[in-house]
Protein backbone atom coordinates (compact mmCIF):
# COMPACT_ATOMS: atom_id res chain seq x y z
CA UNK A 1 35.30 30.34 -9.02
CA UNK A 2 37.62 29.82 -5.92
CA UNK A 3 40.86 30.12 -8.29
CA UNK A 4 40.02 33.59 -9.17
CA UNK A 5 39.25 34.74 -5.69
CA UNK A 6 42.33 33.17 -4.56
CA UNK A 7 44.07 35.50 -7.56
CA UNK A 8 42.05 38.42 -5.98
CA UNK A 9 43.23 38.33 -2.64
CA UNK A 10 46.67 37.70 -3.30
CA UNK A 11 46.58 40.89 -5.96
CA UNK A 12 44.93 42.59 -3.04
CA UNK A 13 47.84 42.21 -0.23
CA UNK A 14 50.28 42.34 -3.66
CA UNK A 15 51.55 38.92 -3.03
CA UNK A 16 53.42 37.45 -6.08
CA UNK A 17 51.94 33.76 -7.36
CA UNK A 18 56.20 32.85 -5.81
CA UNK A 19 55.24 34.55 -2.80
CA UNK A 20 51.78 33.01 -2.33
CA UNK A 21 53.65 29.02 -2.53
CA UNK A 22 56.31 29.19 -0.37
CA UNK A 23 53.79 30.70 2.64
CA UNK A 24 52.04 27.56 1.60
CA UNK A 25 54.99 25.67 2.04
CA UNK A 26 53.07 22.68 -0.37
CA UNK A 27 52.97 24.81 -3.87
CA UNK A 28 54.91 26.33 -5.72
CA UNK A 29 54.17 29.27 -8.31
CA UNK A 30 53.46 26.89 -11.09
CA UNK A 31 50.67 25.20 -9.21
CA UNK A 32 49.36 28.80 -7.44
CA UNK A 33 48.79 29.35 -11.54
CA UNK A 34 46.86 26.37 -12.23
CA UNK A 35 44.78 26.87 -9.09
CA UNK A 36 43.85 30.99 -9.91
CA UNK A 37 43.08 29.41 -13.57
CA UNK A 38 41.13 26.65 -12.38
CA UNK A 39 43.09 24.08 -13.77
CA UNK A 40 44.04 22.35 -11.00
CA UNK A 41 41.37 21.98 -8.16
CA UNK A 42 42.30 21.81 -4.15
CA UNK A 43 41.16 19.46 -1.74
CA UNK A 44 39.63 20.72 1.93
CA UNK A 45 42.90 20.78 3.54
CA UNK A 46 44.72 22.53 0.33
CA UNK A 47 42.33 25.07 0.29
CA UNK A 48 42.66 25.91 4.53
CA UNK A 49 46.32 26.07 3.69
CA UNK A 50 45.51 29.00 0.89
CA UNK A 51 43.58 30.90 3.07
CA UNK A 52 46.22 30.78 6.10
CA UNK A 53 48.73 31.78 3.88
CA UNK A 54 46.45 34.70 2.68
CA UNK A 55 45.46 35.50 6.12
CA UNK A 56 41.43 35.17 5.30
CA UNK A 57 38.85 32.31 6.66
CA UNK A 58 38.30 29.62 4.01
CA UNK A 59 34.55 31.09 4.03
CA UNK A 60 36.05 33.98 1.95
CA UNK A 61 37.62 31.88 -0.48
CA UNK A 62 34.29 29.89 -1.19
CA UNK A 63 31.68 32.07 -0.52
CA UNK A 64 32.18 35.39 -1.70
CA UNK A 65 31.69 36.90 -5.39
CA UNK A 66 35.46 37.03 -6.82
């Protein structure tokens, strides 16, 4: 699912769930949780924001085996 490639990348460039929200600037570490545990699901424009602020093309948020 996208929340636990989200979860993957971040691990991967050792970004805290904090960190991760305020290069958002829209989320904050409570909601980066429910999003890597799929308990809160992003609209188009959310999800662009996730991958700017992990530096990857949305493509590798949706399309890629986490």
């Amino acid at each position: 699912m996208i929340g636990q490639r989200i979860k993957k990348l971040r691990e991967k460039k050792k970004m805290s769930q904090r960190e991760l929200g305020v290069r958002t600037r829209i989320f904050n570490q409570s909601q980066i949780s429910k999003i890597e545990n799929n308990e809160r699901y992003l609209k188009a424009d959310e999800l662009k924001i996730i991958a700017d602020a992990l530096g990857v093309a949305v493509i590798e948020l949706v399309d890629r085996p986490a």
